[in-house]
Protein backbone atom coordinates (compact mmCIF):
# COMPACT_ATOMS: atom_id res chain seq x y z
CA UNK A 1 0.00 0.00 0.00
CA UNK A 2 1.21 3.79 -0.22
CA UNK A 3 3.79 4.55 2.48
CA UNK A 4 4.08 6.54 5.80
CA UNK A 5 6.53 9.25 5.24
CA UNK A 6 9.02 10.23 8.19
CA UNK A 7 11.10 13.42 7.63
CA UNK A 8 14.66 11.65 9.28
CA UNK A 9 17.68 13.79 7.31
CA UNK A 10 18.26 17.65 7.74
CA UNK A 11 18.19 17.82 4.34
CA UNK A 12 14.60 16.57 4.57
CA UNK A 13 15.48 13.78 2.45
CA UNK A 14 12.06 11.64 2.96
CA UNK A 15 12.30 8.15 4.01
CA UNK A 16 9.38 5.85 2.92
CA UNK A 17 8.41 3.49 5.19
CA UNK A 18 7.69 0.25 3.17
CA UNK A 19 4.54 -1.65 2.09
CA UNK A 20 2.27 -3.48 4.19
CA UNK A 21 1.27 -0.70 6.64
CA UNK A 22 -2.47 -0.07 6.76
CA UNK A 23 -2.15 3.89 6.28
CA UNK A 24 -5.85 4.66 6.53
CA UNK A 25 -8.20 3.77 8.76
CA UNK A 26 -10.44 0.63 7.64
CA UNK A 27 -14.01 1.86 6.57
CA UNK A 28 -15.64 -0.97 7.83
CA UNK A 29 -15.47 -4.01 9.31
CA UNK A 30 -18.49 -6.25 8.76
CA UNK A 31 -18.02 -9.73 8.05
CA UNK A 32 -18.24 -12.96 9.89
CA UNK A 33 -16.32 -13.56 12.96
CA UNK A 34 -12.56 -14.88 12.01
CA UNK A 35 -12.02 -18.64 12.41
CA UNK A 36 -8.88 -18.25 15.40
CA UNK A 37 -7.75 -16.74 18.52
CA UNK A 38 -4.94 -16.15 19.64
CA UNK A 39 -3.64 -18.21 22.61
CA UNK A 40 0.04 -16.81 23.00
CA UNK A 41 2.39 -13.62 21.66
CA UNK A 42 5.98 -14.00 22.34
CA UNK A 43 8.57 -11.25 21.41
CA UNK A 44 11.60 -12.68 19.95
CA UNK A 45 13.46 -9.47 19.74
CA UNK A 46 15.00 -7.36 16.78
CA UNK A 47 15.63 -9.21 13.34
CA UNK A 48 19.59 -9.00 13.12
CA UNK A 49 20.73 -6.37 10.40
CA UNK A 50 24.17 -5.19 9.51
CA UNK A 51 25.74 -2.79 11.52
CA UNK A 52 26.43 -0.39 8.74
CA UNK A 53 22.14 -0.37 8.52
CA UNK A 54 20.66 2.79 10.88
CA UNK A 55 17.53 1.57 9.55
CA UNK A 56 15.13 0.19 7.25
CA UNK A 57 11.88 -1.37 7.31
CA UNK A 58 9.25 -3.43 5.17
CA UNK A 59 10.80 -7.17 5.82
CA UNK A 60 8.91 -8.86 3.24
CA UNK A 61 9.99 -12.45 2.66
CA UNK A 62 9.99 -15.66 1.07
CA UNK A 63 11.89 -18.98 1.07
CA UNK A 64 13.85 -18.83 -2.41
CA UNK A 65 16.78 -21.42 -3.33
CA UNK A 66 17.40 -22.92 0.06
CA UNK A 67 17.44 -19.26 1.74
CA UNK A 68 14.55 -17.18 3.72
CA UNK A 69 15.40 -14.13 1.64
CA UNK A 70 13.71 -10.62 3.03
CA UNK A 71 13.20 -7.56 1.13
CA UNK A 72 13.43 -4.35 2.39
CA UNK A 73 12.52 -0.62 1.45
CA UNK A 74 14.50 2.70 2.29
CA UNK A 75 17.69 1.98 3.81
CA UNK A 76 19.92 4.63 5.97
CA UNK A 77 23.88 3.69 5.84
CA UNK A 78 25.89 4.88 8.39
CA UNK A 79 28.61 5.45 5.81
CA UNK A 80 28.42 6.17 1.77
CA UNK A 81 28.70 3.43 -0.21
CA UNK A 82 30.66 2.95 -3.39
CA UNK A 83 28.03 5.49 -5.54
CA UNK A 84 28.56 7.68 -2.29
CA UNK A 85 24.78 7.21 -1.09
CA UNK A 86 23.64 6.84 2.22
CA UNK A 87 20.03 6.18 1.05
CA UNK A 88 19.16 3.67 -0.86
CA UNK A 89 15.60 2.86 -2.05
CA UNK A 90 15.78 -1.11 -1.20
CA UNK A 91 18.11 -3.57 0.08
CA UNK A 92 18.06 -7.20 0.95
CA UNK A 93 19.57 -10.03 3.51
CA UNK A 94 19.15 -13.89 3.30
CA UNK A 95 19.50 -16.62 6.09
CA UNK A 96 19.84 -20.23 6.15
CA UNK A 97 18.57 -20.26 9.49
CA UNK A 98 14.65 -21.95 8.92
CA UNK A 99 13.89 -21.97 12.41
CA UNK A 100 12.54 -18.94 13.86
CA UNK A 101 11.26 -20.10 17.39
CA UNK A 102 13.95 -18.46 19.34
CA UNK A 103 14.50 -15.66 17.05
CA UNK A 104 16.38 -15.53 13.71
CA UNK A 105 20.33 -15.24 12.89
CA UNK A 106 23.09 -16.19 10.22
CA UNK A 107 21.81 -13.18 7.88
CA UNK A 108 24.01 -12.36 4.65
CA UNK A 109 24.03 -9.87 2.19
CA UNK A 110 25.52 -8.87 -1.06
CA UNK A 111 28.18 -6.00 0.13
CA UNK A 112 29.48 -3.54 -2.97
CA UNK A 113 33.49 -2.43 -2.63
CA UNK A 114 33.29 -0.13 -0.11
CA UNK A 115 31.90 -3.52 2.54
CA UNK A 116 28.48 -1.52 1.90
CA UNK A 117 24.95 -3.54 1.26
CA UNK A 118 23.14 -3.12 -2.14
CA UNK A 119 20.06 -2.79 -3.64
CA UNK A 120 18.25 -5.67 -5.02
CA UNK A 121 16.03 -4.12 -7.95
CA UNK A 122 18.52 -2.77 -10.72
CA UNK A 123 18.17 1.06 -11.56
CA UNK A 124 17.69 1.58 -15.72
CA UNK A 125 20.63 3.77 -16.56
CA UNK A 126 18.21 6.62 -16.21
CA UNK A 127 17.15 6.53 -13.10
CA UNK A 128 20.88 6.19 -11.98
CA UNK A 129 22.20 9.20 -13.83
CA UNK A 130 19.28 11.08 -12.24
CA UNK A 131 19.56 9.82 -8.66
CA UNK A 132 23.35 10.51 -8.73
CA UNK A 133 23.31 14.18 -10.08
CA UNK A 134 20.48 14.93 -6.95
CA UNK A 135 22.08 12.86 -4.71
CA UNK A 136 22.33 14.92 -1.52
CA UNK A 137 26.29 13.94 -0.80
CA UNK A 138 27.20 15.30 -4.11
CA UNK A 139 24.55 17.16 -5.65
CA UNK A 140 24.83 18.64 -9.14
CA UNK A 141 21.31 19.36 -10.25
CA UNK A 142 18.56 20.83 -7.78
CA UNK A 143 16.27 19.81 -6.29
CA UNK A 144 18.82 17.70 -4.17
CA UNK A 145 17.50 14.58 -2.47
CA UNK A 146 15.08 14.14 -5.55
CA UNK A 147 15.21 10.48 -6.49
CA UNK A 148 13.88 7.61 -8.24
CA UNK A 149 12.89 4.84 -5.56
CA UNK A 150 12.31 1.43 -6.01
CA UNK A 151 10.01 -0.12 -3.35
CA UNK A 152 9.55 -3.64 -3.02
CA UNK A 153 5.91 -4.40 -2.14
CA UNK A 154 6.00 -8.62 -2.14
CA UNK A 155 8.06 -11.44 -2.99
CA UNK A 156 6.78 -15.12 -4.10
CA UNK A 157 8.21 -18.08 -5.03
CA UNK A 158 6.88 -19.73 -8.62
CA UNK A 159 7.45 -23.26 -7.85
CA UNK A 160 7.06 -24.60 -11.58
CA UNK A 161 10.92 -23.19 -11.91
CA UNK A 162 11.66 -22.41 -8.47
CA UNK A 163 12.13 -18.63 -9.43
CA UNK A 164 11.31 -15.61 -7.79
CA UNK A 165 8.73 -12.98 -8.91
CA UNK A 166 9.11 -9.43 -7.01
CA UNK A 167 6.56 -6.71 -6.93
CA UNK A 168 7.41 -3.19 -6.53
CA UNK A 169 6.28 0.06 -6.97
CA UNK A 170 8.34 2.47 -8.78
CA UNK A 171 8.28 6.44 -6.91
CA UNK A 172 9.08 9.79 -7.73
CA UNK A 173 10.39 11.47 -4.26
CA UNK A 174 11.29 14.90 -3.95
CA UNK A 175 12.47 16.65 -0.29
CA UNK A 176 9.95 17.66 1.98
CA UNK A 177 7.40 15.65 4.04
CA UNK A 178 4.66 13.15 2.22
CA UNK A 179 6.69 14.88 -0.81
CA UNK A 180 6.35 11.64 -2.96
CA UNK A 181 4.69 10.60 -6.18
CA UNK A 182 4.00 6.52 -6.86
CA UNK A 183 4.08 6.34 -10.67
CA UNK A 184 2.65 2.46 -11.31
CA UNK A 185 3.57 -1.28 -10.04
CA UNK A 186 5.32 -3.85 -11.69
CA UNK A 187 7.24 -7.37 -11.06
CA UNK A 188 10.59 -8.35 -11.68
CA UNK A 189 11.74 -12.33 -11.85
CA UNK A 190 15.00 -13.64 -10.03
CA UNK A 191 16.38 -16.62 -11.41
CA UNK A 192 19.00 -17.41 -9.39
CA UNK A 193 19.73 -15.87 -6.12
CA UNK A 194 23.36 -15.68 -6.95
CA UNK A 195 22.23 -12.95 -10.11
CA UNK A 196 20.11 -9.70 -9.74
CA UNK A 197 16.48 -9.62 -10.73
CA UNK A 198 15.45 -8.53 -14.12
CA UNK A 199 13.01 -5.56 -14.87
CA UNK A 200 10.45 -5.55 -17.69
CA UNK A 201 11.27 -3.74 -20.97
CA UNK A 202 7.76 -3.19 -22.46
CA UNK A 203 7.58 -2.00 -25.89
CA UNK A 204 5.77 0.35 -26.17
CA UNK A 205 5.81 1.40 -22.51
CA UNK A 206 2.24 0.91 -20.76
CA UNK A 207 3.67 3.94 -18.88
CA UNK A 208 5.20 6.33 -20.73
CA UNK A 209 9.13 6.81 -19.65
CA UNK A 210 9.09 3.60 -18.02
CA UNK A 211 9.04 0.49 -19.84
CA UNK A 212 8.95 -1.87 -17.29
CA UNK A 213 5.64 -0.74 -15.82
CA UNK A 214 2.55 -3.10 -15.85
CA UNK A 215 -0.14 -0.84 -13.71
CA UNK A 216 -0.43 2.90 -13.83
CA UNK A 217 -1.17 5.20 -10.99
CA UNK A 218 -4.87 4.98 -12.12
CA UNK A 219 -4.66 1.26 -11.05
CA UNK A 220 -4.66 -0.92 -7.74
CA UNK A 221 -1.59 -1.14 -6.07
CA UNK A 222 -0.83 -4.97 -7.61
CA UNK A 223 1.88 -6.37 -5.55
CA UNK A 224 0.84 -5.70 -1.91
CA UNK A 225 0.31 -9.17 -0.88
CA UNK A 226 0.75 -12.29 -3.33
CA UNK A 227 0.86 -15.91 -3.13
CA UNK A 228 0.90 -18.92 -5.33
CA UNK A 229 -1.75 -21.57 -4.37
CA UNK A 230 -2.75 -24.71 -6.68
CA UNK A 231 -0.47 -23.69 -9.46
CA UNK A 232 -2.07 -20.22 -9.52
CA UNK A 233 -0.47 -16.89 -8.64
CA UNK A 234 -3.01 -14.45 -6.66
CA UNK A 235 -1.76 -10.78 -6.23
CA UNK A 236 -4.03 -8.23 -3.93
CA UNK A 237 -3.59 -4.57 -4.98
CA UNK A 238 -4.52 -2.21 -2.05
CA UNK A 239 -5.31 1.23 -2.73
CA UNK A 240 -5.14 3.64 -6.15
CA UNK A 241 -2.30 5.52 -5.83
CA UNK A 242 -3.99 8.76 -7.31
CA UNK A 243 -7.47 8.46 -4.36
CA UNK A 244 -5.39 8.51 -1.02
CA UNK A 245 -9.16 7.73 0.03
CA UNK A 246 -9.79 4.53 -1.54
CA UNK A 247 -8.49 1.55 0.77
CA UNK A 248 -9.85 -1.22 -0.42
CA UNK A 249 -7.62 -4.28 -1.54
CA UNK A 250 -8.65 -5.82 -5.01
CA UNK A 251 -7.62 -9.27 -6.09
CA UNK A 252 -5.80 -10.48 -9.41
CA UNK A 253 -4.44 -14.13 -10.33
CA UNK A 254 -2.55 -15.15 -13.50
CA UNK A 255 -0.62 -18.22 -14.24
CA UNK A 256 2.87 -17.22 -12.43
CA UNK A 257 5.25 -18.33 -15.32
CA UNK A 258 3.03 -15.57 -17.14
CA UNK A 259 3.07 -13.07 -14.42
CA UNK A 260 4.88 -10.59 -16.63
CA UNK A 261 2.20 -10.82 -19.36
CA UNK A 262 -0.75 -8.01 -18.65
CA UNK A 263 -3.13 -9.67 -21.03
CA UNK A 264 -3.17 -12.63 -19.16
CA UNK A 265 -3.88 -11.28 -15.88
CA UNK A 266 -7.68 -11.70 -14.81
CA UNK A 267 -9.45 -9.23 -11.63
CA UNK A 268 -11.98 -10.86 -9.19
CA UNK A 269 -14.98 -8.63 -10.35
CA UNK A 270 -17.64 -9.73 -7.73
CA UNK A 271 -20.25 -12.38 -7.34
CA UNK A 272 -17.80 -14.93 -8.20
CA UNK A 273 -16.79 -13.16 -11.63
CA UNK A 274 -13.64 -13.02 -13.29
CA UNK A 275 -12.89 -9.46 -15.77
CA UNK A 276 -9.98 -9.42 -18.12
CA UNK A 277 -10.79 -5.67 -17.19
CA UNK A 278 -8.61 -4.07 -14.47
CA UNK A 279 -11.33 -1.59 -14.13
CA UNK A 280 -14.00 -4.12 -12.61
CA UNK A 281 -11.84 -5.19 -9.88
CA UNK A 282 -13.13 -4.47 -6.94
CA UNK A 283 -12.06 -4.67 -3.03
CA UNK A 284 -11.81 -7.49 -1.57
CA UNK A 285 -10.90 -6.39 1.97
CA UNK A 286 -9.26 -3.31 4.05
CA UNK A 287 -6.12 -3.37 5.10
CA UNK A 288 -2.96 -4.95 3.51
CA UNK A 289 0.31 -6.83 4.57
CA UNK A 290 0.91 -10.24 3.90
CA UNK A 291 -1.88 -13.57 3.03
CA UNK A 292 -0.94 -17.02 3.19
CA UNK A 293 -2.81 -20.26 3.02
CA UNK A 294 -2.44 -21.46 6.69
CA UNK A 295 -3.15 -25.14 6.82
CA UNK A 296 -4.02 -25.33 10.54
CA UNK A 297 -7.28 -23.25 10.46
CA UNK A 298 -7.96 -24.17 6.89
CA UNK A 299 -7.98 -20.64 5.80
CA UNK A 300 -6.62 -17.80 4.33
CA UNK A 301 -4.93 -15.46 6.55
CA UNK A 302 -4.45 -11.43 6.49
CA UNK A 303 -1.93 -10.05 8.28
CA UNK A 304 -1.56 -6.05 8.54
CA UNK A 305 -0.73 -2.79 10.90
CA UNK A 306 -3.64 -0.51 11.98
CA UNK A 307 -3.33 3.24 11.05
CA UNK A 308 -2.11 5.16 14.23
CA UNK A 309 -1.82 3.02 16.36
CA UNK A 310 0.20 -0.10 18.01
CA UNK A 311 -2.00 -2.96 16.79
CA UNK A 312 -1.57 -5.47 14.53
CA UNK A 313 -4.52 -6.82 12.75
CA UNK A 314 -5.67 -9.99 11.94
CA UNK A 315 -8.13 -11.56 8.99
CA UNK A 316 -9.23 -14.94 7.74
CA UNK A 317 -11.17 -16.48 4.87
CA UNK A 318 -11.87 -19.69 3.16
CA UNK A 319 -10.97 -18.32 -0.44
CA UNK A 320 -8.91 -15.83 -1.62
CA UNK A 321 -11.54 -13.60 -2.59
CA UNK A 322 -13.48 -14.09 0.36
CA UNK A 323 -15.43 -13.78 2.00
CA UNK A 324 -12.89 -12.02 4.57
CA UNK A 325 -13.88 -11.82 8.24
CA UNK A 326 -13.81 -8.95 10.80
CA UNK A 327 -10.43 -7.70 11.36
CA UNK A 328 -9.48 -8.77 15.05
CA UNK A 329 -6.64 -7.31 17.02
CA UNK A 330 -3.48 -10.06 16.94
CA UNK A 331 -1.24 -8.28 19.13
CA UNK A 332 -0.16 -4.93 20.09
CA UNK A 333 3.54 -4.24 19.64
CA UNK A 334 6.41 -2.80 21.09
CA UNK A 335 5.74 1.53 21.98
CA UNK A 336 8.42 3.34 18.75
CA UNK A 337 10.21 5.97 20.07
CA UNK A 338 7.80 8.41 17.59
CA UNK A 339 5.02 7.77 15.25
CA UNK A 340 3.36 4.45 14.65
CA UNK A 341 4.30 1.00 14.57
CA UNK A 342 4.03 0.17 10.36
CA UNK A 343 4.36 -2.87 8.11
CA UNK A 344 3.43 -5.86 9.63
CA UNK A 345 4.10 -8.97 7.80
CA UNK A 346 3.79 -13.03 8.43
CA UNK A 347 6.60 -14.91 7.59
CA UNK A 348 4.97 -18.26 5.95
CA UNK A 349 7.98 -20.08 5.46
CA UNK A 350 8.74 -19.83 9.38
CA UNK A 351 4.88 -21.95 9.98
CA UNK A 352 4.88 -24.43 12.60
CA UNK A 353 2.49 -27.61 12.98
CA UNK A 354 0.76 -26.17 9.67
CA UNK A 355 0.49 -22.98 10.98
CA UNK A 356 -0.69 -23.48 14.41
CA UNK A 357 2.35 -21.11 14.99
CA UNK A 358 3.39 -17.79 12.64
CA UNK A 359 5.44 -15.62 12.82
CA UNK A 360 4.85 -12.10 12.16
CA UNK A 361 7.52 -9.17 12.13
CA UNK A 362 6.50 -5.38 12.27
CA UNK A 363 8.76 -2.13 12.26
CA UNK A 364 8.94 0.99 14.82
CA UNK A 365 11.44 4.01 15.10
CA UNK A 366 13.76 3.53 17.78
CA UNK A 367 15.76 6.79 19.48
CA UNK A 368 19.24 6.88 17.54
CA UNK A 369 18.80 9.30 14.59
CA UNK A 370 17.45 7.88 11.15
CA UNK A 371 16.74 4.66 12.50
CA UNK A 372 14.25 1.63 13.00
CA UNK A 373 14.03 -1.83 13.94
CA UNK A 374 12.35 -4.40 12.60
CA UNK A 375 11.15 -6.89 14.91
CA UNK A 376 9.66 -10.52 14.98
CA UNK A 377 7.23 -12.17 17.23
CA UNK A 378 5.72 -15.35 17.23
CA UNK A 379 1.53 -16.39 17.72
CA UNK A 380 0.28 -19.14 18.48
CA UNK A 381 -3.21 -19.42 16.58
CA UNK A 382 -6.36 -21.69 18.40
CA UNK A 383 -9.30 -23.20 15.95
CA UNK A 384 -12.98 -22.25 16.92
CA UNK A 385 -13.79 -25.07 19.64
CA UNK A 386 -10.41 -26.16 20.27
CA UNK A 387 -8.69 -26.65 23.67
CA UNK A 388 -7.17 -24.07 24.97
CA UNK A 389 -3.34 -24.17 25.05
């Protein structure tokens, strides 16, 4: 979904906290009552990052190549790296640790010359020329601190090839606060996690100026959540990045070797209706984050932070499309040192007994300036009826 901006440089560079964070208040919540409790919440502390990282946020992840393999958004550096930034738009770890029940460790990450991490979306040769000449540690070209961002929004797995499809949003930011402009969605595929991820090179461009765009700012947000499930990829979009008023998530599937194909892309239209036609899509749900199949409850499940506030938010449903239940309060999370907690994600690949246990991490501010935490915390989920635990 659209980001929460916090102003965090003097140069009021603006950092975008990433996707998953509910960043409007939920319109409704009717619905039938969600098929779970929740019979424990246990902390297990930060998510280890490298010490070079003041902060980033978003932790989206997926198991990919014998790795858990997170995605994150804007990243501080505590030092320039070899293009002299100390922003970047994304960045990325991996672990071989698949055991998250005391907390997670072993992470890598891809370092450039200078020991610093790097992105994992590729900039086009435009986007780098621009980015460098307004890059506030160097600037040549005003406004400085204007940049092209690549957000990552989702990352699943296709297992017919055992490649990786990534969503992201591509933004135009310019200083100030909230100063931002999303300008359409998109995936990339990763082959091989010792290669970078390719972008799309549409021709012609679906956006004009950038070719690998598949949705326009007129569209849903595609990318927000996504899953593969019977040989099927399903992608939610929440929000219309032009109506900061329109929350609702709409649901797409496509085969996911074709994922990169627009044409074959089909939008849950209602009333058990499928439209070639992005424009009958409608919403689904409110709210965001991450949905898995979680073969415990025999359900879907959404998982997502409230808008100003501590909580994070639980849904369930027996399909994809529905029909979603009320939104329940999972857990409330750790106080930030300022603004809201933001970006709540489950981890599926973590899922113990089926799912009876996820694990779900969420990011806050912490004091030290420019920087955040991302933390992880473990539920235990009950069935309807069930003993309790």
């Amino acid at each position: 979904m659209r980001r929460t901006l916090l102003i965090l440089l003097p140069v009021l560079v603006v950092v975008a906290l990433t996707p998953g964070c509910a960043f409007l208040p939920s319109s409704s919540n009717s619905g039938p009552p969600p098929d779970l409790s929740i019979s424990q919440v246990k902390d297990l502390g930060v998510v280890p990052t490298n010490p070079d990282i003041l902060g980033r946020d978003g932790a989206l992840s997926t198991l990919f190549q014998g790795y858990s393999v997170w995605l994150y958004g804007d990243t501080f550096l505590a030092k320039p790296d070899a293009q002299d930034r100390t922003l970047l738009s994304d960045s990325w770890s991996f672990t071989a640790d698949l055991s998250a029940q005391g907390g997670l460790s072993g992470f890598m990450e891809r370092l450039d010359s200078t020991g610093a991490p790097t992105m994992i979306l590729p900039e086009t040769p435009a986007e780098q020329a621009y980015n460098q000449a307004h890059n506030v540690n160097q600037c040549e070209e005003q406004p400085c601190g204007a940049r092209w961002a690549l957000w990552p929004s989702s990352i699943v797995v296709n297992p017919a090839n055992n490649s990786a499809l990534i969503f992201y949003m591509v933004v135009m930011a310019q200083p100030g606060a909230f100063n931002f402009q999303g300008i359409g969605t998109s995936v990339a595929t990763w082959q091989n996690i010792q290669q970078q991820p390719q972008r799309l090179a549409l021709n012609p461009p679906i956006v004009s100026g950038h070719r690998d765009l598949m949705f326009t700012e007129n569209d849903p947000e595609f990318g927000t959540a996504a899953f593969v499930r019977d040989g099927t990829l399903y992608v939610y979009g929440c929000g219309i990045l032009t109506n900061s008023f329109d929350i609702g998530c709409r649901l797409a599937k496509v085969n996911p070797s074709s994922a990169q194909d627009r044409n074959a892309w089909t939008f849950f239209a209602g009333n058990g209706n499928w439209s070639s036609n992005v424009s009958d899509a409608v919403p689904v749900f409110n709210g965001g984050g991450s949905v898995s199949w979680n073969s415990y409850l025999q359900r879907y499940v959404a998982v997502y932070s409230q808008v100003f506030s501590r909580n994070v938010m639980i849904r369930t449903a027996p399909n994809p499309e529905g029909p979603w239940s009320r939104e329940v309060v999972a857990f409330v999370a750790m106080q930030p040192s300022s603004g809201n907690v933001y970006d709540a994600h489950a981890h599926s690949e973590y899922d113990l007994n089926g799912g009876q246990t996820i694990f779900v991490s969420y990011s806050r501010a912490t004091p030290a300036p420019f920087s955040s935490e991302v933390r992880l915390v473990s539920l235990n989920l009950q069935r309807p009826g069930s003993p309790a635990q």
